[in-house]
C-alpha atoms as a PDB file:
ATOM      1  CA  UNK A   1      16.047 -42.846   6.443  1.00  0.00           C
ATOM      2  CA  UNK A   2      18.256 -40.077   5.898  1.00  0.00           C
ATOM      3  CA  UNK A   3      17.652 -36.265   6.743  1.00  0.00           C
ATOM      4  CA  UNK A   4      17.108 -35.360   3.098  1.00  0.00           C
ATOM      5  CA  UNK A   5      15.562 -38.134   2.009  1.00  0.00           C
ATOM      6  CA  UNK A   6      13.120 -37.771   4.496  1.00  0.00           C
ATOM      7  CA  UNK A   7      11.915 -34.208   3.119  1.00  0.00           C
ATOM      8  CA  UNK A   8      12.077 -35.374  -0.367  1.00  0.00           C
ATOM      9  CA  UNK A   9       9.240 -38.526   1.224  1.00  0.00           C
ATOM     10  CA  UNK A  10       7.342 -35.403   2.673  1.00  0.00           C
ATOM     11  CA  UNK A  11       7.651 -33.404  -0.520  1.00  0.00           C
ATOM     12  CA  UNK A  12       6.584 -36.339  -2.158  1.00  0.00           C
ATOM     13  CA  UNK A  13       3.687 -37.119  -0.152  1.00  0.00           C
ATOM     14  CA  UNK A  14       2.076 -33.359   0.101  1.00  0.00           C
ATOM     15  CA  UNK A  15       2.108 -33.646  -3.965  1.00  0.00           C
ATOM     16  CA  UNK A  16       0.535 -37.431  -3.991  1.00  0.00           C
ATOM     17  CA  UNK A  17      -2.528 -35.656  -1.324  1.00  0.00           C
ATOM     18  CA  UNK A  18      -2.741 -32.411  -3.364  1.00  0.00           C
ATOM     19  CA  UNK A  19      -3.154 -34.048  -6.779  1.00  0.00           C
ATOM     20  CA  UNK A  20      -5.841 -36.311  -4.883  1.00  0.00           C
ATOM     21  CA  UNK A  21      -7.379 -33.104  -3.259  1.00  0.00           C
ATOM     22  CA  UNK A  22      -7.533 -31.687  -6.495  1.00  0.00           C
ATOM     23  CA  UNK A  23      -8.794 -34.479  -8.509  1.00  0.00           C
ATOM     24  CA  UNK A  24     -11.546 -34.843  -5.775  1.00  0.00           C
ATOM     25  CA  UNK A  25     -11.954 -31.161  -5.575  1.00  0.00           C
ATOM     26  CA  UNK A  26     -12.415 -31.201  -9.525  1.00  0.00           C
ATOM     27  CA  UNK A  27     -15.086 -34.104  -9.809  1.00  0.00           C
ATOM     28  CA  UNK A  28     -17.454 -33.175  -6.061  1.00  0.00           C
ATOM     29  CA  UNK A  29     -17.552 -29.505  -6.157  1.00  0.00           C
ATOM     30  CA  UNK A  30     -16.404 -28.698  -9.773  1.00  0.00           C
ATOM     31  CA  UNK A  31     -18.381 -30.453 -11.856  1.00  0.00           C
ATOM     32  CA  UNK A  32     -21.665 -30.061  -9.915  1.00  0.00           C
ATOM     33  CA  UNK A  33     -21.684 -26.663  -9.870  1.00  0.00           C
ATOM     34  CA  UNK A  34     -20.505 -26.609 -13.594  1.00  0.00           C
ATOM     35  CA  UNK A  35     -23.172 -28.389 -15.014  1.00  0.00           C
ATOM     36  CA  UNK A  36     -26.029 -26.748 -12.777  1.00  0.00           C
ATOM     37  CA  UNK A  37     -25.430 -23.559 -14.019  1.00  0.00           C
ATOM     38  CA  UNK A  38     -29.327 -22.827 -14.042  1.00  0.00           C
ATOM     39  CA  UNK A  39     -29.492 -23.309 -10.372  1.00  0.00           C
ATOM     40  CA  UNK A  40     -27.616 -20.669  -9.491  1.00  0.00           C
ATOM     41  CA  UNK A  41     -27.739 -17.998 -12.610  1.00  0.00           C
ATOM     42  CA  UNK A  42     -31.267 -18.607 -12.495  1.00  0.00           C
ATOM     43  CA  UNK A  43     -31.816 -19.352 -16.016  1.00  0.00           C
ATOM     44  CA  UNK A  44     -30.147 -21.233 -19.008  1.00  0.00           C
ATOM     45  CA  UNK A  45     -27.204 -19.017 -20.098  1.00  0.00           C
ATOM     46  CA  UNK A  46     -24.952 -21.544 -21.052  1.00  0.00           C
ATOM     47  CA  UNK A  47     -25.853 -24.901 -22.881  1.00  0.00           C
ATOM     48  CA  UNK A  48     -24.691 -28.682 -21.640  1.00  0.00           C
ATOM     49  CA  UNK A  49     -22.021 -28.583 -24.382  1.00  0.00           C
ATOM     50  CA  UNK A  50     -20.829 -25.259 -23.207  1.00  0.00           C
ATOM     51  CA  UNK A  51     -20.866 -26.527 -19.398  1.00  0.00           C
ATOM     52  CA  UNK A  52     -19.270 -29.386 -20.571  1.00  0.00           C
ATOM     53  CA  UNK A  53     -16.403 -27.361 -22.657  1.00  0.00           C
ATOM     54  CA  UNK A  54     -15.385 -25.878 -19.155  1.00  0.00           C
ATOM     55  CA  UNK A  55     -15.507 -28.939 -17.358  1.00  0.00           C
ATOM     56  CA  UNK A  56     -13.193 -30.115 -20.310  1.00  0.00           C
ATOM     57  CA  UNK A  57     -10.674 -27.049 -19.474  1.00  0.00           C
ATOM     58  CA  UNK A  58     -10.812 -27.623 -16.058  1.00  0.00           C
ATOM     59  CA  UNK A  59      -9.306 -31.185 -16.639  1.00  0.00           C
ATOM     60  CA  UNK A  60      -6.946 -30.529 -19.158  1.00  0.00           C
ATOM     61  CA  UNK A  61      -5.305 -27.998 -16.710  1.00  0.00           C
ATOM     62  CA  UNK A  62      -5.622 -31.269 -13.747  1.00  0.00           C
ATOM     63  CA  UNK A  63      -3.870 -33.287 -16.564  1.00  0.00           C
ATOM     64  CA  UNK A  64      -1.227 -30.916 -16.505  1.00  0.00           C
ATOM     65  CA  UNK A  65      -0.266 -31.794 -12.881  1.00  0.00           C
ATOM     66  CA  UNK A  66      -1.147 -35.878 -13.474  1.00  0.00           C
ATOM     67  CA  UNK A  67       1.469 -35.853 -16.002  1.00  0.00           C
ATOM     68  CA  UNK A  68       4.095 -34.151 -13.469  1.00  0.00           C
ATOM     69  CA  UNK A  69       2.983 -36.607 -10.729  1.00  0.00           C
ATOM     70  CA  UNK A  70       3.871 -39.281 -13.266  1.00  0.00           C
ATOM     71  CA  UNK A  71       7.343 -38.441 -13.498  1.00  0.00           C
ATOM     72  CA  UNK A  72       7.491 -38.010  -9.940  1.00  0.00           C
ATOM     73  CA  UNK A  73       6.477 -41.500  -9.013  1.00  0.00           C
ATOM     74  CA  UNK A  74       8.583 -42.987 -11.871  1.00  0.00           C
ATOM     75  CA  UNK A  75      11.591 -40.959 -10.150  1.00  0.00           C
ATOM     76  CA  UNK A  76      10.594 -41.943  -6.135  1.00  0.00           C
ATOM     77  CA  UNK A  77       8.934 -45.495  -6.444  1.00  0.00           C
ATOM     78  CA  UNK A  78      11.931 -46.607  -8.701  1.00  0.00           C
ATOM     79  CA  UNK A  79      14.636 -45.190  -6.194  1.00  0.00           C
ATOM     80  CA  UNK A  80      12.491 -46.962  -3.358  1.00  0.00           C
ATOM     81  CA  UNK A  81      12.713 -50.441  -5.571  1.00  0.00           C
ATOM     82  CA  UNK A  82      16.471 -50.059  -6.495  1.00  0.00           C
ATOM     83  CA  UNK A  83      16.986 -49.576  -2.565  1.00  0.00           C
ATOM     84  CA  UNK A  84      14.497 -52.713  -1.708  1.00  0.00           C
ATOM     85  CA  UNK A  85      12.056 -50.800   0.152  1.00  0.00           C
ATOM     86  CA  UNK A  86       9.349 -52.521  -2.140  1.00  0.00           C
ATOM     87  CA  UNK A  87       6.170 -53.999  -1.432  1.00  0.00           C
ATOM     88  CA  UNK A  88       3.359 -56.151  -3.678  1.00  0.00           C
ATOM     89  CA  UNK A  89       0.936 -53.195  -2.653  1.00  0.00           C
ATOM     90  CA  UNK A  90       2.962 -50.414  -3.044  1.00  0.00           C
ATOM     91  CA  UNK A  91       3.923 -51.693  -6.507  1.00  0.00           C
ATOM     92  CA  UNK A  92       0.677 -52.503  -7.872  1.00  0.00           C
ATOM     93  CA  UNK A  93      -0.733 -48.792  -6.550  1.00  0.00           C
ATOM     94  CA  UNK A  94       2.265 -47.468  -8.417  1.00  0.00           C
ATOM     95  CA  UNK A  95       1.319 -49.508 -11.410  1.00  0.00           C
ATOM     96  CA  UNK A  96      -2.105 -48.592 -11.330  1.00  0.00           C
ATOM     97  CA  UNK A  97      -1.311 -45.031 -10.551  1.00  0.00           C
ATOM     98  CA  UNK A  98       1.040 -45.011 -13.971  1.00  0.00           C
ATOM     99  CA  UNK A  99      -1.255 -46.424 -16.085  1.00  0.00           C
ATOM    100  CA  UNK A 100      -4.290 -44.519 -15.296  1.00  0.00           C
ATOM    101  CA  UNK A 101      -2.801 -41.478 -14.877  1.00  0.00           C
ATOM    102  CA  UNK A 102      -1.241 -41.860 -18.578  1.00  0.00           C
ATOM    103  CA  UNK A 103      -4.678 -42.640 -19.696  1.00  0.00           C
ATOM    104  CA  UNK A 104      -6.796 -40.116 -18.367  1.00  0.00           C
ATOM    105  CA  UNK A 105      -4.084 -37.559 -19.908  1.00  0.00           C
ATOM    106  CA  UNK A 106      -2.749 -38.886 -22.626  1.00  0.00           C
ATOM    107  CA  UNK A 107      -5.891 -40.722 -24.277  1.00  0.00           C
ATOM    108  CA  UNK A 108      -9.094 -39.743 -22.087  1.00  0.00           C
ATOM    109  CA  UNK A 109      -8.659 -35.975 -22.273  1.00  0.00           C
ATOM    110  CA  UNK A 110      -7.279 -35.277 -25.870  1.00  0.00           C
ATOM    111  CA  UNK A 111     -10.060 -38.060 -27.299  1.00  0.00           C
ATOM    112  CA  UNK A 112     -12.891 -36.012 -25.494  1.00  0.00           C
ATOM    113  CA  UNK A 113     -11.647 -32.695 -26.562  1.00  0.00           C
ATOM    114  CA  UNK A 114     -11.350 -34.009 -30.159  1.00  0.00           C
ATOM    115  CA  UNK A 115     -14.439 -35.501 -29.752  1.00  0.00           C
ATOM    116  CA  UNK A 116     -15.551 -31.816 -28.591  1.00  0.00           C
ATOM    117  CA  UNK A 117     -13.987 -30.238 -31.451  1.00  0.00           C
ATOM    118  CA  UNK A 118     -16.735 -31.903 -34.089  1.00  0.00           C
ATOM    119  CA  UNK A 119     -19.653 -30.221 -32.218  1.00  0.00           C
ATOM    120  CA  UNK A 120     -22.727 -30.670 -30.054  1.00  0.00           C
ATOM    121  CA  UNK A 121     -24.140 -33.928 -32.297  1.00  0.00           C
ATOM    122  CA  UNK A 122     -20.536 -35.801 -31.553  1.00  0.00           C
ATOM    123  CA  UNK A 123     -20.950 -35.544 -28.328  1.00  0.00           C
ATOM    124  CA  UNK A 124     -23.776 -36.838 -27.793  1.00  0.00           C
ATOM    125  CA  UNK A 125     -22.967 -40.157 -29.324  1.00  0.00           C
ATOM    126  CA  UNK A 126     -22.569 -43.361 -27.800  1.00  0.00           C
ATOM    127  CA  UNK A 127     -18.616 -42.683 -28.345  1.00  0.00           C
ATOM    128  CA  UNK A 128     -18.113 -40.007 -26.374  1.00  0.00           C
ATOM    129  CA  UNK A 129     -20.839 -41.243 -24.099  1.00  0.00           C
ATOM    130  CA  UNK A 130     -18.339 -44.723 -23.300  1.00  0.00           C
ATOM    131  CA  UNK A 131     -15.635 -42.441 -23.769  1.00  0.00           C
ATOM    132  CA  UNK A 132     -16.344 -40.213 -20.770  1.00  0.00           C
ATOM    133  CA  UNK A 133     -17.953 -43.113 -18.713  1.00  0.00           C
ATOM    134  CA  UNK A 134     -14.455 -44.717 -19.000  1.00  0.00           C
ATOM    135  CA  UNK A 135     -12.726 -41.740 -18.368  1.00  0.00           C
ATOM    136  CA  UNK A 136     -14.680 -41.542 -15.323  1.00  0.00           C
ATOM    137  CA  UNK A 137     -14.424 -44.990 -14.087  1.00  0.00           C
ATOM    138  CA  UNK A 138     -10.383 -44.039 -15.133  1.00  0.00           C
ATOM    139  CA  UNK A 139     -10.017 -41.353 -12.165  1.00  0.00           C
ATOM    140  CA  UNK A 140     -11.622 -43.267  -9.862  1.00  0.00           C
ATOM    141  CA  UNK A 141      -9.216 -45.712 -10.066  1.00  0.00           C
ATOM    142  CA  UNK A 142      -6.300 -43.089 -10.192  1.00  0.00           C
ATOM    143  CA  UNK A 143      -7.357 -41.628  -6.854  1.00  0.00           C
ATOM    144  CA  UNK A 144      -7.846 -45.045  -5.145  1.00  0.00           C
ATOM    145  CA  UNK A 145      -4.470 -45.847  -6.217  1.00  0.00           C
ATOM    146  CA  UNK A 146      -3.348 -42.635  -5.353  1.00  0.00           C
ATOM    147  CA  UNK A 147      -4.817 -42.897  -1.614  1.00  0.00           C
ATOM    148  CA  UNK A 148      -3.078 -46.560  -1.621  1.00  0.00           C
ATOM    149  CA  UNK A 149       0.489 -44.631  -2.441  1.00  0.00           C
ATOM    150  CA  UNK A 150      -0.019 -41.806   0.207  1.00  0.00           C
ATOM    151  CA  UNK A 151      -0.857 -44.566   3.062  1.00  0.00           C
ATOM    152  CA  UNK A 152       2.110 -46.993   2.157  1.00  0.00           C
ATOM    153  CA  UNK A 153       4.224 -44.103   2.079  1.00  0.00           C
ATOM    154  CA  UNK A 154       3.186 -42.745   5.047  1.00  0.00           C
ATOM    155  CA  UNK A 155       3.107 -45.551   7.054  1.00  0.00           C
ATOM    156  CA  UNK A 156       7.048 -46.352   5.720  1.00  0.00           C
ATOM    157  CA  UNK A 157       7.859 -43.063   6.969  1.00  0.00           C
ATOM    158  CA  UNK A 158       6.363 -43.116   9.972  1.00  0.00           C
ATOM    159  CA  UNK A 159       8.539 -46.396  11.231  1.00  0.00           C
END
């Protein structure tokens, strides 16, 4: 592996952890704290809809960075396949990675905030209720993919 190449593979693979730190960092710390708001105002300032309006914001700004890490991994995974450094693992994770990070922002996140957008009584319906479950059960699968990427690659680069 070339010089350059070799930075663009560590480049690559501090963006792959910090788009998994912050997608982690988003749904363990984030989202507690967000929707416990009582616990630690000490009373009920904001409502569940309202918690859940900021949670909203806070992953439509995550999407942001999903959608950049998209392009990214079209752009290195592709250059890794046209050079034959492919594996079955590494392509499924890149698969997986692809597709649910196109769903959560692309589908997931505009459906929720539409689904927002109609007030409190829309969201508590067993739409949005599937909805978010999926878009739950979405992430997870985008981070284990993601943690599947960062381990291929690093072990490649470590040869």
């Amino acid at each position: 592996m070339n010089r350059y190449f070799r930075m663009v593979t560590m480049g690559y693979l501090i963006l792959l952890s910090a788009v998994l730190g912050s997608g982690l960092f988003a749904g363990i710390v984030v989202a507690p704290v967000t929707f416990h708001t009582e616990q630690w105002l000490g009373s009920d300032i904001l409502t569940q809809f309202q918690e859940g309006q900021i949670m909203t914001e806070n992953f439509l700004r995550l999407s942001y960075l999903v959608n950049v890490l998209v392009v990214l991994v079209v752009l290195y995974e592709g250059y890794k396949f046209k050079k034959f450094e492919r594996d079955t693992l590494t392509q499924i994770a890149t698969f997986v990675v692809l597709a649910t990070g196109l769903l959560f922002s692309q589908y997931y996140i505009p459906d929720i905030i539409a689904m927002q957008e109609q007030g409190i009584e829309a969201t508590k319906s067993a739409a949005f209720i599937n909805t978010h479950k999926g878009s739950e059960i979405n992430f997870k699968l985008f981070s284990f993919a993601l943690l599947i990427l960062i381990v291929q690659n690093m072990r490649k680069a470590c040869k």
